[in-house]
PDB file of N, CA and C in Angstrom:
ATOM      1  N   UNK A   1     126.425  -5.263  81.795  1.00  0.00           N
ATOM      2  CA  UNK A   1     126.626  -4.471  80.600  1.00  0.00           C
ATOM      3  C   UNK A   1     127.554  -3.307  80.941  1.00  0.00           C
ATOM      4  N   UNK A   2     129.120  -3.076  80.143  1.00  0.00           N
ATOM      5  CA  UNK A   2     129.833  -2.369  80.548  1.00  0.00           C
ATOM      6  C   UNK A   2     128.938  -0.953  80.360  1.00  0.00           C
ATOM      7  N   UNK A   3     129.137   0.091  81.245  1.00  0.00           N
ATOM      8  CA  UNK A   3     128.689   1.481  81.330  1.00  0.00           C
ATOM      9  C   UNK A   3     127.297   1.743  81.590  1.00  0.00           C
ATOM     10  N   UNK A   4     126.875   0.862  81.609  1.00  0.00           N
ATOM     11  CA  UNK A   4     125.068   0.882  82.099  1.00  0.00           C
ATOM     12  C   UNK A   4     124.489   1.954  83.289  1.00  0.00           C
ATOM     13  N   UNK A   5     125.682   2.164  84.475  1.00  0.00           N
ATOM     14  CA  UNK A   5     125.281   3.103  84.959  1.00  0.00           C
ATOM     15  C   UNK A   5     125.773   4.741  84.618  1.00  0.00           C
ATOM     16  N   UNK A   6     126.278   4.770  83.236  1.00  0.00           N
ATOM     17  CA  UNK A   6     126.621   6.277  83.037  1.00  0.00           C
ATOM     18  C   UNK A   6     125.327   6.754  82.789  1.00  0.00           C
ATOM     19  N   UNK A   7     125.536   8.148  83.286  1.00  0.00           N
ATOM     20  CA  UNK A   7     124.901   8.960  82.900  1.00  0.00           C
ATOM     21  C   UNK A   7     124.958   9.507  81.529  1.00  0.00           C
ATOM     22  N   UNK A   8     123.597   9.737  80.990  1.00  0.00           N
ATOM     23  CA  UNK A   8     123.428  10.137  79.405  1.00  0.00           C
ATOM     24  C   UNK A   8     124.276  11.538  79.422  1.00  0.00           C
ATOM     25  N   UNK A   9     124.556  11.312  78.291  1.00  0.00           N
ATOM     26  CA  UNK A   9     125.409  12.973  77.866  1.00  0.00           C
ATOM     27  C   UNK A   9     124.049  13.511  77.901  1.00  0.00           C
ATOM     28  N   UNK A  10     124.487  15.133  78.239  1.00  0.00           N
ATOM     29  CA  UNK A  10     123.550  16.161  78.454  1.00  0.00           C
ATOM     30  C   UNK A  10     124.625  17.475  77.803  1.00  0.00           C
ATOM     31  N   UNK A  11     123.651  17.942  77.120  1.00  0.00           N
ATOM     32  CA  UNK A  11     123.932  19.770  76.576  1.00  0.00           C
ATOM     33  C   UNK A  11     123.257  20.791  77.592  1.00  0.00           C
ATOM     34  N   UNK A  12     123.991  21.797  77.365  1.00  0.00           N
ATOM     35  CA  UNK A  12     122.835  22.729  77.850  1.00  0.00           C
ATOM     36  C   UNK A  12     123.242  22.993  79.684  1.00  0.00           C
ATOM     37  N   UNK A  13     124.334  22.587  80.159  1.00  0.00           N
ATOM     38  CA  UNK A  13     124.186  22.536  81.075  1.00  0.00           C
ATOM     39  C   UNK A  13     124.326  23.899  82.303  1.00  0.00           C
ATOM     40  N   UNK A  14     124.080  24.249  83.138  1.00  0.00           N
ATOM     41  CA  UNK A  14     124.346  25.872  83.258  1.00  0.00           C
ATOM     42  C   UNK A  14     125.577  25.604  83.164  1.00  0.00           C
ATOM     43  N   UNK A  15     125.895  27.338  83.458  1.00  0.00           N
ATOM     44  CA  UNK A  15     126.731  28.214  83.409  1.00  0.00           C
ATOM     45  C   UNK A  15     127.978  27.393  84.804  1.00  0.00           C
ATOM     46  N   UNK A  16     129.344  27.490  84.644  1.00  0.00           N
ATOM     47  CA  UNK A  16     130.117  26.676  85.865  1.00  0.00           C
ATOM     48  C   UNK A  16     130.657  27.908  86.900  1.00  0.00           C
ATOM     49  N   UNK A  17     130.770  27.799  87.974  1.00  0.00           N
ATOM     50  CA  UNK A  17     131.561  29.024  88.664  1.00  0.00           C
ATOM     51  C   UNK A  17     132.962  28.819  89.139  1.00  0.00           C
ATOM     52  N   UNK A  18     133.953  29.444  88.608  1.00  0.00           N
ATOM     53  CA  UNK A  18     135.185  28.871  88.655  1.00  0.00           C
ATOM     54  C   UNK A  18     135.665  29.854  89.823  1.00  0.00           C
ATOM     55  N   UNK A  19     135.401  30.766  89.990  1.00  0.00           N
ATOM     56  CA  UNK A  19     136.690  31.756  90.494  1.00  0.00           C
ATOM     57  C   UNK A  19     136.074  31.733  92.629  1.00  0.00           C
ATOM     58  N   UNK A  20     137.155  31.766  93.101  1.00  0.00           N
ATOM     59  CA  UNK A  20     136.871  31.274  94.323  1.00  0.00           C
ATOM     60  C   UNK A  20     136.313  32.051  95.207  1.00  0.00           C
ATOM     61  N   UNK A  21     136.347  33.311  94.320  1.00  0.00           N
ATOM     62  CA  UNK A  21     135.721  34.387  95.353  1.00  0.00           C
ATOM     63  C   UNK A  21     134.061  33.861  95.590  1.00  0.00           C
ATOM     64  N   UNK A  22     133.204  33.651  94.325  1.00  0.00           N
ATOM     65  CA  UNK A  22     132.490  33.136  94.599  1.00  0.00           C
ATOM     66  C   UNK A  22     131.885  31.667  95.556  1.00  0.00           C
ATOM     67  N   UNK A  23     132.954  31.144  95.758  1.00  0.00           N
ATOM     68  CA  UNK A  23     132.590  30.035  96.096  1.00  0.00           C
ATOM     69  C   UNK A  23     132.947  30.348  97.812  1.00  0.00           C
ATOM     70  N   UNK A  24     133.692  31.249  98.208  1.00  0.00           N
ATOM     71  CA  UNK A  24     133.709  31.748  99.568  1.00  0.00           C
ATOM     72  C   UNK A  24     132.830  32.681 100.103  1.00  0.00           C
ATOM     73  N   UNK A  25     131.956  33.218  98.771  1.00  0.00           N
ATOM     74  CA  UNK A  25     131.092  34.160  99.238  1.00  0.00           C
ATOM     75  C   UNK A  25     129.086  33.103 100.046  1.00  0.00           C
ATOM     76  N   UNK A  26     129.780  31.793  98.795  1.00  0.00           N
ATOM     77  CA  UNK A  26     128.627  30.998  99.222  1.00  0.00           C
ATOM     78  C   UNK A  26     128.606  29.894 100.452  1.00  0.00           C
ATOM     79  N   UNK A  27     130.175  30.198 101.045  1.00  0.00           N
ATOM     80  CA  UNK A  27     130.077  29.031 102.147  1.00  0.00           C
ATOM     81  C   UNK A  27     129.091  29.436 103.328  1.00  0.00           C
ATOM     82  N   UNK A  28     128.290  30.545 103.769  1.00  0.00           N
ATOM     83  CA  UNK A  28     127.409  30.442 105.207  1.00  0.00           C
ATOM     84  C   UNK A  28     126.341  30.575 103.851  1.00  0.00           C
ATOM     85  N   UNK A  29     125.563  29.863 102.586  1.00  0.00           N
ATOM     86  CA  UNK A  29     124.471  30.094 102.388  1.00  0.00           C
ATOM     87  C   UNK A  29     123.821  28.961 103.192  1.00  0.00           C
ATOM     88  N   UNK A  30     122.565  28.727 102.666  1.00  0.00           N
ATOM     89  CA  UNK A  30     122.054  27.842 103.164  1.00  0.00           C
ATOM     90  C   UNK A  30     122.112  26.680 102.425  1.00  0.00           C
ATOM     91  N   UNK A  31     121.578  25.243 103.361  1.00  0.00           N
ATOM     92  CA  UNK A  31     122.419  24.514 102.039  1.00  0.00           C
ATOM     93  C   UNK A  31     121.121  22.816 102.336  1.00  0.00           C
ATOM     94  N   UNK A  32     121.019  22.307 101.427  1.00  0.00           N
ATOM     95  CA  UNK A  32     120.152  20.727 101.907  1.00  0.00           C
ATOM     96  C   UNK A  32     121.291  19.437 101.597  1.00  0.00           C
ATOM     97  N   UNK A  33     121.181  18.946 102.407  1.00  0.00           N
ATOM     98  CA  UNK A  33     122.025  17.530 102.352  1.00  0.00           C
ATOM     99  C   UNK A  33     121.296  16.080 101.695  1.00  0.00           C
ATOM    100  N   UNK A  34     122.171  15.547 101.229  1.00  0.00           N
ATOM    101  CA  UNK A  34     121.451  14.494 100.284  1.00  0.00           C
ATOM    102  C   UNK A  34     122.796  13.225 100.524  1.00  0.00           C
ATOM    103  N   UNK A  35     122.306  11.896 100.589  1.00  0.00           N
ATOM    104  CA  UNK A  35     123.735  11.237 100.395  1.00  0.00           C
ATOM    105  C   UNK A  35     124.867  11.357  99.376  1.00  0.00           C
ATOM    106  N   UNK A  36     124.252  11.546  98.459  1.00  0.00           N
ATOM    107  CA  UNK A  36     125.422  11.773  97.317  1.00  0.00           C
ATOM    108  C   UNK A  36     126.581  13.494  97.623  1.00  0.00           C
ATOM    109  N   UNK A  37     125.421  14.011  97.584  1.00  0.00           N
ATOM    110  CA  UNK A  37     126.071  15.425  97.688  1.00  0.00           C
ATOM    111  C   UNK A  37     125.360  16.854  98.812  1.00  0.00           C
ATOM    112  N   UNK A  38     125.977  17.652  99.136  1.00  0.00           N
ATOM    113  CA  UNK A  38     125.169  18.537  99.760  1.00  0.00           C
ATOM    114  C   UNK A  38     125.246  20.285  98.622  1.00  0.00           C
ATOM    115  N   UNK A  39     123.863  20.226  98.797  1.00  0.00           N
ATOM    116  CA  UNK A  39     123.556  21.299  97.947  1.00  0.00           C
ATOM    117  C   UNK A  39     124.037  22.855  98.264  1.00  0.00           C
ATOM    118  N   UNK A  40     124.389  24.021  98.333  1.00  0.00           N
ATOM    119  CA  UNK A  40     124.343  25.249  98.800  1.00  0.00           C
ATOM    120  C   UNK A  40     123.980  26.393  97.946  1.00  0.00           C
ATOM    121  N   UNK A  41     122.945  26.825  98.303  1.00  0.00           N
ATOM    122  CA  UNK A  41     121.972  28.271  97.355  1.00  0.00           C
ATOM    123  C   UNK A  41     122.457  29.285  97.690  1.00  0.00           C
ATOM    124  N   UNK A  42     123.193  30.403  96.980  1.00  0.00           N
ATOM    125  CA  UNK A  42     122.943  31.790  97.631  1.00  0.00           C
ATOM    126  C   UNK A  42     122.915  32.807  96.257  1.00  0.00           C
ATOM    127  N   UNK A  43     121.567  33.372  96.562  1.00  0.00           N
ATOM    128  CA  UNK A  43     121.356  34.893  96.372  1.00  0.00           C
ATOM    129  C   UNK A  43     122.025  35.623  95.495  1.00  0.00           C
ATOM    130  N   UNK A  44     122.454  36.116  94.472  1.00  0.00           N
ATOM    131  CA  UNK A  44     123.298  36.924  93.662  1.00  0.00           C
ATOM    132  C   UNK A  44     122.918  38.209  93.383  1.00  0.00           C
ATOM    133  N   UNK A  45     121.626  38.515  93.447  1.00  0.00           N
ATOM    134  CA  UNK A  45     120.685  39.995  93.725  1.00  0.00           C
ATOM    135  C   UNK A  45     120.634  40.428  91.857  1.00  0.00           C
ATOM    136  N   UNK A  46     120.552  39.718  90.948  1.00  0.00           N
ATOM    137  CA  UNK A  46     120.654  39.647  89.862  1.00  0.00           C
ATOM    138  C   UNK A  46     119.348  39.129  89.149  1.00  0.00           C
ATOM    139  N   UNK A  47     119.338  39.038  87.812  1.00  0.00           N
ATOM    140  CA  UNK A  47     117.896  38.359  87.150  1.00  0.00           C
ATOM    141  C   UNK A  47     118.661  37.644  86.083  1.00  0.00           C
ATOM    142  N   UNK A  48     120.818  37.503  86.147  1.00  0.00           N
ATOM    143  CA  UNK A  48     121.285  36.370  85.227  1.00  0.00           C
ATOM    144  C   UNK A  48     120.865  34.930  85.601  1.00  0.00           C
ATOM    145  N   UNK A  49     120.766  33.950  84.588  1.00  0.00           N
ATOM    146  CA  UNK A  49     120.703  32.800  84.770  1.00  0.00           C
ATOM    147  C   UNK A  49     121.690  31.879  86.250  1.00  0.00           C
ATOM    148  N   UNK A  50     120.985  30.368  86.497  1.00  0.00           N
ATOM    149  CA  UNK A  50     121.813  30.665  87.883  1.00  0.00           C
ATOM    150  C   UNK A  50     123.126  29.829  87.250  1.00  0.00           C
ATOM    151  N   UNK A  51     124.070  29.915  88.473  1.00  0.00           N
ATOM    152  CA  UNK A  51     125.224  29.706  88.031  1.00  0.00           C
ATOM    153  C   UNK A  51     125.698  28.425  88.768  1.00  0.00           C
ATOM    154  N   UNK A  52     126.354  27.366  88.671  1.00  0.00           N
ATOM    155  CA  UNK A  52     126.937  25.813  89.421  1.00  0.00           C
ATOM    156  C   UNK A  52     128.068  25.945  89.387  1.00  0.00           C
ATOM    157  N   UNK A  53     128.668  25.560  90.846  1.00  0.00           N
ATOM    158  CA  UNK A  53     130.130  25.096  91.194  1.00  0.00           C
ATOM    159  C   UNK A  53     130.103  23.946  91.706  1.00  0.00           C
ATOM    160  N   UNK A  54     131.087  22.911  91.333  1.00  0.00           N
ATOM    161  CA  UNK A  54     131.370  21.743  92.454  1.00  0.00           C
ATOM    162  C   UNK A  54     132.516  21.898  92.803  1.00  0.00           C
ATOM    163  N   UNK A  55     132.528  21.168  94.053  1.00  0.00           N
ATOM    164  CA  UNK A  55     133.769  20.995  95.104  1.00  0.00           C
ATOM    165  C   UNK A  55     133.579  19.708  95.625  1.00  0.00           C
ATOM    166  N   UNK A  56     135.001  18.820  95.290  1.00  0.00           N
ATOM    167  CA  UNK A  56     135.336  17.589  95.450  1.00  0.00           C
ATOM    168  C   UNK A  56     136.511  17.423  96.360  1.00  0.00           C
ATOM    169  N   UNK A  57     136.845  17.243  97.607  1.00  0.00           N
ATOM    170  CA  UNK A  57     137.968  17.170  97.936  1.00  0.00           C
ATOM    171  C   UNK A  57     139.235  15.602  97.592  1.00  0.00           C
ATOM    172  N   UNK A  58     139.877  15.569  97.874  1.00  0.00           N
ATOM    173  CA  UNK A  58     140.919  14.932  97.750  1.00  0.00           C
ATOM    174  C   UNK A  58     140.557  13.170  98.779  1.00  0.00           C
ATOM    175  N   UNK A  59     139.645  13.586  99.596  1.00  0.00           N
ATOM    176  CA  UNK A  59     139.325  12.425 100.985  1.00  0.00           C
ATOM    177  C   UNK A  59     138.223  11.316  99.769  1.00  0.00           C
ATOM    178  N   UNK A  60     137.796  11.957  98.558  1.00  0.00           N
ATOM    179  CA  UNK A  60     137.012  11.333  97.789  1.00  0.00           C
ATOM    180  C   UNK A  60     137.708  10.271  96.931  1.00  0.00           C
ATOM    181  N   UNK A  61     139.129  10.411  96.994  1.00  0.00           N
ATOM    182  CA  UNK A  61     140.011   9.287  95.861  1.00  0.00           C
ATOM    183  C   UNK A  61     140.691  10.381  94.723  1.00  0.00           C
ATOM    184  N   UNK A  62     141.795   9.405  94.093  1.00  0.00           N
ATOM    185  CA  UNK A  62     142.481  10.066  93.220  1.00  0.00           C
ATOM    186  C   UNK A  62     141.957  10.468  92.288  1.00  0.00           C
ATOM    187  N   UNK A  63     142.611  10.862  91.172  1.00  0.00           N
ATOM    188  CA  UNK A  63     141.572  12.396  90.002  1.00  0.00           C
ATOM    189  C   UNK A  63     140.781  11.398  89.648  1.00  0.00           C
ATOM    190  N   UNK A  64     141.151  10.480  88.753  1.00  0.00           N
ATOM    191  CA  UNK A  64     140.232   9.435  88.289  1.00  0.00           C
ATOM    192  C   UNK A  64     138.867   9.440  88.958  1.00  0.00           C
ATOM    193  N   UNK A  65     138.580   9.123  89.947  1.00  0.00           N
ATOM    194  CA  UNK A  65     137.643   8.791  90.822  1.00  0.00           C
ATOM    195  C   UNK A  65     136.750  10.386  91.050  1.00  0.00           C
ATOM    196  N   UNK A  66     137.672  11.389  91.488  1.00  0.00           N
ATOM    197  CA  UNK A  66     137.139  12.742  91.365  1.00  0.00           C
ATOM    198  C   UNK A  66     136.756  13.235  90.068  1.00  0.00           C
ATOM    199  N   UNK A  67     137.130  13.140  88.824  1.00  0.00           N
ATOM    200  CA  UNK A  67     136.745  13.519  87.602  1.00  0.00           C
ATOM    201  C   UNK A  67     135.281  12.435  87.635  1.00  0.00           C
ATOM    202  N   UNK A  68     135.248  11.262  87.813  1.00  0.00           N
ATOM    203  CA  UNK A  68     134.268  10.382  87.398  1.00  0.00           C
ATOM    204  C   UNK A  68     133.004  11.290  88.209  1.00  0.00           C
ATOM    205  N   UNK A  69     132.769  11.361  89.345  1.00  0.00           N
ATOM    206  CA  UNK A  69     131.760  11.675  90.468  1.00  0.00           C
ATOM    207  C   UNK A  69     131.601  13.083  89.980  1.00  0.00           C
ATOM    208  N   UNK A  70     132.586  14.097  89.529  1.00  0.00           N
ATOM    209  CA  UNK A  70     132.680  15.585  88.657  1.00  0.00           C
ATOM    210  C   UNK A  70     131.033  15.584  87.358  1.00  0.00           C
ATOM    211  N   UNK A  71     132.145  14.086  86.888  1.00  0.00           N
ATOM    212  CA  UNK A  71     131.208  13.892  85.589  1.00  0.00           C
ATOM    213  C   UNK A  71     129.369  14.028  85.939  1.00  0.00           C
ATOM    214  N   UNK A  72     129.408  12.993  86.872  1.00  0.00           N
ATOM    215  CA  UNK A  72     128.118  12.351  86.994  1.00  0.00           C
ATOM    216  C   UNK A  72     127.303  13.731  87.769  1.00  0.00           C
ATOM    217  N   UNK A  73     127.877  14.210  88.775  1.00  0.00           N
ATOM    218  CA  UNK A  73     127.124  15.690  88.973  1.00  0.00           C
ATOM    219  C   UNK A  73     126.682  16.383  88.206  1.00  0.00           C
ATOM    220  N   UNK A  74     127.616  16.656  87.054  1.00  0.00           N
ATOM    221  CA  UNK A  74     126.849  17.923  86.314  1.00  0.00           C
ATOM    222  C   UNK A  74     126.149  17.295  85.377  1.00  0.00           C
ATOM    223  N   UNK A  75     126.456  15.939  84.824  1.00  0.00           N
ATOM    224  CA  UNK A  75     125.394  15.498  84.326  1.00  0.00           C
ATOM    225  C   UNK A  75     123.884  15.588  85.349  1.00  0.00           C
ATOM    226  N   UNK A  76     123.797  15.332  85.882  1.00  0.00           N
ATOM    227  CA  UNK A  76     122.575  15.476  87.199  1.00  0.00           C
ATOM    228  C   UNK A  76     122.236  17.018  87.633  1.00  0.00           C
ATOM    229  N   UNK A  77     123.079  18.024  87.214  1.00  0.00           N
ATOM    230  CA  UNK A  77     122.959  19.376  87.214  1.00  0.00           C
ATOM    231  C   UNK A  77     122.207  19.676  86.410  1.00  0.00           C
ATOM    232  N   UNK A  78     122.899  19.238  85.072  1.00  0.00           N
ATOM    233  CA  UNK A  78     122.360  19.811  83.591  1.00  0.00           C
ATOM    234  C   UNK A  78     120.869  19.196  83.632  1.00  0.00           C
ATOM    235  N   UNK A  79     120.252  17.960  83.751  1.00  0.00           N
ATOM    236  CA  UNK A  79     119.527  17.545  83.594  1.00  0.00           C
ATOM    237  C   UNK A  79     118.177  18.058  84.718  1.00  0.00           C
ATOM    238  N   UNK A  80     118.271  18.492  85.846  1.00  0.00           N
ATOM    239  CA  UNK A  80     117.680  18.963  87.021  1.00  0.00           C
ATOM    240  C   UNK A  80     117.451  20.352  86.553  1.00  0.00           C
ATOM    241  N   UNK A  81     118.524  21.155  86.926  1.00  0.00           N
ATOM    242  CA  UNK A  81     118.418  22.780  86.700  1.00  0.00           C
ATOM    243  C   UNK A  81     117.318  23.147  85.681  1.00  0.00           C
ATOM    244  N   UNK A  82     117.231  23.023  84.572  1.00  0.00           N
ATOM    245  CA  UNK A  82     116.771  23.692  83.806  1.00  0.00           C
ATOM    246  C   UNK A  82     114.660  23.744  84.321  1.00  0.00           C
ATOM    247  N   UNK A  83     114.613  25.036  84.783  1.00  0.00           N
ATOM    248  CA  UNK A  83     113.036  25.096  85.039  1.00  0.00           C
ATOM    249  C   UNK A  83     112.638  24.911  86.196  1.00  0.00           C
ATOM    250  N   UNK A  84     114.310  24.542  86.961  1.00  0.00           N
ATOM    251  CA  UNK A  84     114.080  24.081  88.649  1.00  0.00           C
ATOM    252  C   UNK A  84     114.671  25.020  89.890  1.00  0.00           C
ATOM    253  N   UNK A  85     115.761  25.378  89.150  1.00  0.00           N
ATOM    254  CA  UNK A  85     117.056  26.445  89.442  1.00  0.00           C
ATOM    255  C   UNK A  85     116.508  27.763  89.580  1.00  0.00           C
ATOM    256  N   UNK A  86     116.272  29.048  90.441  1.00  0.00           N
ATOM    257  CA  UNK A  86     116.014  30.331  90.505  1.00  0.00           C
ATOM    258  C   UNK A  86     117.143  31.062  89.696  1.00  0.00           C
ATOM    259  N   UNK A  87     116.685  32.259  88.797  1.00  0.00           N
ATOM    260  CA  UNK A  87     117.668  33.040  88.004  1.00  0.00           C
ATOM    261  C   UNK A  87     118.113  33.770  89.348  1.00  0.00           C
ATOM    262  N   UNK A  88     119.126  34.183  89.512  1.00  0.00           N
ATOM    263  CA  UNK A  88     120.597  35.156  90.001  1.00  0.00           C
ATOM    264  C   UNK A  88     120.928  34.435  91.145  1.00  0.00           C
ATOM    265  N   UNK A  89     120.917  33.389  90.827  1.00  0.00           N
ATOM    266  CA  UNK A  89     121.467  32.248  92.333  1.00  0.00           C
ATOM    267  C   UNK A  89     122.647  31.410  91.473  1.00  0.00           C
ATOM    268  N   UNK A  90     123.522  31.352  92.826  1.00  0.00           N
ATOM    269  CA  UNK A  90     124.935  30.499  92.414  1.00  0.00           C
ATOM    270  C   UNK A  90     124.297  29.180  93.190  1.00  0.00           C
ATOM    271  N   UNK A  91     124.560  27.905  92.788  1.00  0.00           N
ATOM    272  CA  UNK A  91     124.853  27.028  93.375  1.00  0.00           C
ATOM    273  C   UNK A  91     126.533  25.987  93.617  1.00  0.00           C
ATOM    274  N   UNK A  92     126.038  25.974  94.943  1.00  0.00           N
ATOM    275  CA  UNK A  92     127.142  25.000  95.229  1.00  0.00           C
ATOM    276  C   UNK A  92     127.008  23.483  95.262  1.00  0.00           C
ATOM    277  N   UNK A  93     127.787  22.428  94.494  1.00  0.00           N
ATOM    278  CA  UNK A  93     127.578  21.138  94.794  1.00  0.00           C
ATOM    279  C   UNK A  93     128.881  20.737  95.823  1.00  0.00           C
ATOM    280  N   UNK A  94     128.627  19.905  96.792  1.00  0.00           N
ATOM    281  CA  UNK A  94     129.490  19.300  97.763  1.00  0.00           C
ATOM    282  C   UNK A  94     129.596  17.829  97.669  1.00  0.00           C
ATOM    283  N   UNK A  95     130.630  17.436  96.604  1.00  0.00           N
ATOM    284  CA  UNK A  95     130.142  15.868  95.972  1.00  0.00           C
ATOM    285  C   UNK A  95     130.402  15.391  97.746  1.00  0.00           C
ATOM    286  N   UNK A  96     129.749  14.245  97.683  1.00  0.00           N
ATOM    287  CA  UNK A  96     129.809  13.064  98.775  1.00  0.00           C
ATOM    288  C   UNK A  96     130.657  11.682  98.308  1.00  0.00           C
ATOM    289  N   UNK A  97     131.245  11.079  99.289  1.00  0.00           N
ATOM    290  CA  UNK A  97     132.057   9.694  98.983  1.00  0.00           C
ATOM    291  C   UNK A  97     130.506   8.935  97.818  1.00  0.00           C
ATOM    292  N   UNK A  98     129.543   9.106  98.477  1.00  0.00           N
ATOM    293  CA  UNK A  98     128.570   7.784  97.961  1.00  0.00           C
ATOM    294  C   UNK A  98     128.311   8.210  96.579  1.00  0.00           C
ATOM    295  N   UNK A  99     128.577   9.463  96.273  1.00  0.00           N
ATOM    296  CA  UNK A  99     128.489  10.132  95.126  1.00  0.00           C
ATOM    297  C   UNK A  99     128.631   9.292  93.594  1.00  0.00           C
ATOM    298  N   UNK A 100     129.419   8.349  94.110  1.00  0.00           N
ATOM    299  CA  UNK A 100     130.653   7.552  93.185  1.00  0.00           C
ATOM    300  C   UNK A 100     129.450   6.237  92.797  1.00  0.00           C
ATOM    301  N   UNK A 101     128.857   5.496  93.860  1.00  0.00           N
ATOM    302  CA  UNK A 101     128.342   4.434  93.532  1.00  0.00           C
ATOM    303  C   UNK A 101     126.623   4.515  93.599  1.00  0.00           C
ATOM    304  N   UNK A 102     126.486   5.762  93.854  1.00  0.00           N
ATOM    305  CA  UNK A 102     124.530   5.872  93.762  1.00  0.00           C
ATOM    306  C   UNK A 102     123.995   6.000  92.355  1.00  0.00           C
ATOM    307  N   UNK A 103     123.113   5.407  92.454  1.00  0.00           N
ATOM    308  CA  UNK A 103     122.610   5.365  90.958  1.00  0.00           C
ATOM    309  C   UNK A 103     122.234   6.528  90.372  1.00  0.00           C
ATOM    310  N   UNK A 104     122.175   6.594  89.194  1.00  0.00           N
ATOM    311  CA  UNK A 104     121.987   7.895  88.710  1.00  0.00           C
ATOM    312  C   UNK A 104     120.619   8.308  89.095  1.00  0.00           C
ATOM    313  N   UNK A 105     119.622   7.928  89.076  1.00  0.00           N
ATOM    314  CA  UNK A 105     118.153   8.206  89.102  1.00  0.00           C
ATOM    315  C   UNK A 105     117.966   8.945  90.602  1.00  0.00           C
ATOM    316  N   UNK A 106     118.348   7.813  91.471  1.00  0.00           N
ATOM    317  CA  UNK A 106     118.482   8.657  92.884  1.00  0.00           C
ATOM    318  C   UNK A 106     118.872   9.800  92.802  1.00  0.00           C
ATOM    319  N   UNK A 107     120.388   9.808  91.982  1.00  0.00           N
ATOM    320  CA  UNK A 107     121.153  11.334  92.317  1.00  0.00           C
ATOM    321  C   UNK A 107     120.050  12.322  91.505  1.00  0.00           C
ATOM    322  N   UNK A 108     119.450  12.264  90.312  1.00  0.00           N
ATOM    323  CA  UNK A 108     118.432  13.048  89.797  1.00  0.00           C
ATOM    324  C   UNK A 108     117.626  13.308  90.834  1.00  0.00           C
ATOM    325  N   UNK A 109     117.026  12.540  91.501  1.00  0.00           N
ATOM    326  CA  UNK A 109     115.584  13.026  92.398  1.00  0.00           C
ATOM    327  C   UNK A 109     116.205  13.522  93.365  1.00  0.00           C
ATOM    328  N   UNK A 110     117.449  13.304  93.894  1.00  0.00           N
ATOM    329  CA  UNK A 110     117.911  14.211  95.282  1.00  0.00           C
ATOM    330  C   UNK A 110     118.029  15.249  95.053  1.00  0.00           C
ATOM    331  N   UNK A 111     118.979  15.815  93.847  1.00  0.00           N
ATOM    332  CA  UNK A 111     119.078  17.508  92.672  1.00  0.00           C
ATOM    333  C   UNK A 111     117.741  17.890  93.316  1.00  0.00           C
ATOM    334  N   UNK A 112     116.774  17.007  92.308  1.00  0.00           N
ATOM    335  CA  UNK A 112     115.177  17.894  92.310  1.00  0.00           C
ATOM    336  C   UNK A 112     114.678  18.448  93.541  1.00  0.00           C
ATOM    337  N   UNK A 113     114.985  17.148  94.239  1.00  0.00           N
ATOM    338  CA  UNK A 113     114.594  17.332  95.825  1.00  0.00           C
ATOM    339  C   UNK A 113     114.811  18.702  96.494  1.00  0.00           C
ATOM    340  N   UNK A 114     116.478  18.494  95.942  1.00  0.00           N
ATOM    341  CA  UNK A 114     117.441  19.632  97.204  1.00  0.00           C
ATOM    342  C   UNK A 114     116.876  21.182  95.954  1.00  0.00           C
ATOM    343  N   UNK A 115     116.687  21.188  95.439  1.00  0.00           N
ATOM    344  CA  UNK A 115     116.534  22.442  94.429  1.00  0.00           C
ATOM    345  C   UNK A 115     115.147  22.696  94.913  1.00  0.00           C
ATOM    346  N   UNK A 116     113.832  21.816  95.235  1.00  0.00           N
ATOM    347  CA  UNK A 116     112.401  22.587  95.663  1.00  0.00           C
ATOM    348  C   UNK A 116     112.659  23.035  96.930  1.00  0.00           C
ATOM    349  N   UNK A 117     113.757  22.323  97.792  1.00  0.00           N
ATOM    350  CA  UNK A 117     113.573  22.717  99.033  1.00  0.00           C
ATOM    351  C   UNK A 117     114.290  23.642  99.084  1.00  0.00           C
ATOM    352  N   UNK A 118     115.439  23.937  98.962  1.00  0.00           N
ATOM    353  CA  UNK A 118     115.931  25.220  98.484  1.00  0.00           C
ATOM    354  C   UNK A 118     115.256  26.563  98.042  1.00  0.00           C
ATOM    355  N   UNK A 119     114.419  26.533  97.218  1.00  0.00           N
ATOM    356  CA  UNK A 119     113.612  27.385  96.572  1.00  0.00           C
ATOM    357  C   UNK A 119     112.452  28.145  97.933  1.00  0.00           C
ATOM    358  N   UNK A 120     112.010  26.788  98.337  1.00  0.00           N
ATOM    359  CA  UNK A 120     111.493  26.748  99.384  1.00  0.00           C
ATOM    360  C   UNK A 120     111.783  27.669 100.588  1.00  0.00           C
ATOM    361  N   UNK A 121     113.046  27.890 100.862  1.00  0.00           N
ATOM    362  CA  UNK A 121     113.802  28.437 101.775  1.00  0.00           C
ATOM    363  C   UNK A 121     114.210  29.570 101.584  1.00  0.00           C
ATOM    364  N   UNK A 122     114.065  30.745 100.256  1.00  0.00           N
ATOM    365  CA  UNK A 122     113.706  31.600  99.616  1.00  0.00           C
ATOM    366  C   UNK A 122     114.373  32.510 100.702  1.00  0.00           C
ATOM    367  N   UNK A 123     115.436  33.197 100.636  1.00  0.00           N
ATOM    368  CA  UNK A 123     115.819  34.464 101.652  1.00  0.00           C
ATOM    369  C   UNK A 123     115.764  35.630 101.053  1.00  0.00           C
TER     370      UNK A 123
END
């Protein structure tokens, strides 16, 4: 069945972090690894809602392929975060090659996964 493994549209999804200062301020956070993607938490010293960046490099395939694996993250963001995510924390996503062909359900429970253990790790 064509599209069977998309992910459902999702609303609501957090907030995105575009500007790079942030995303250099979060490279020594701490971070959990998952096959699809590796997670990174850090701290914002705030009580705003938390905030998501992904980073896809180029070793992942052309845009096509990077927009697709883009897609399917924040779908798996939007759907995870909400109630799982700590307020004044940025997260980082680090898509993975396998990113592309893991099923969606996995990539949901790894989110959940990497987000308790994260929480877990509380600095």
């Amino acid at each position: 069945m064509p599209g069977a493994d998309r992910a459902p549209e999702t609303a609501g999804s957090p907030e995105t972090i575009k500007a790079r200062r942030d995303f250099v301020a979060a490279r020594r956070a701490p971070g959990f690894g998952t096959p699809g993607f590796l997670l990174v938490r850090r701290p914002r010293g705030d009580a705003a809602p938390p905030r998501v960046g992904y980073t896809l490099t180029k070793k992942l395939g052309g845009a096509v392929r990077r927009n697709r694996i883009r897609r399917r993250l924040k779908a798996v963001a939007a759907e995870a975060f909400p109630g799982a995510a700590d307020a004044g924390c940025d997260y980082i996503v680090i898509a993975r090659a396998p990113a592309a062909s893991r099923p969606y359900a996995l990539m949901l429970d790894d989110m959940k996964r990497a987000l308790l253990t994260l929480a877990k790790r509380r600095t």
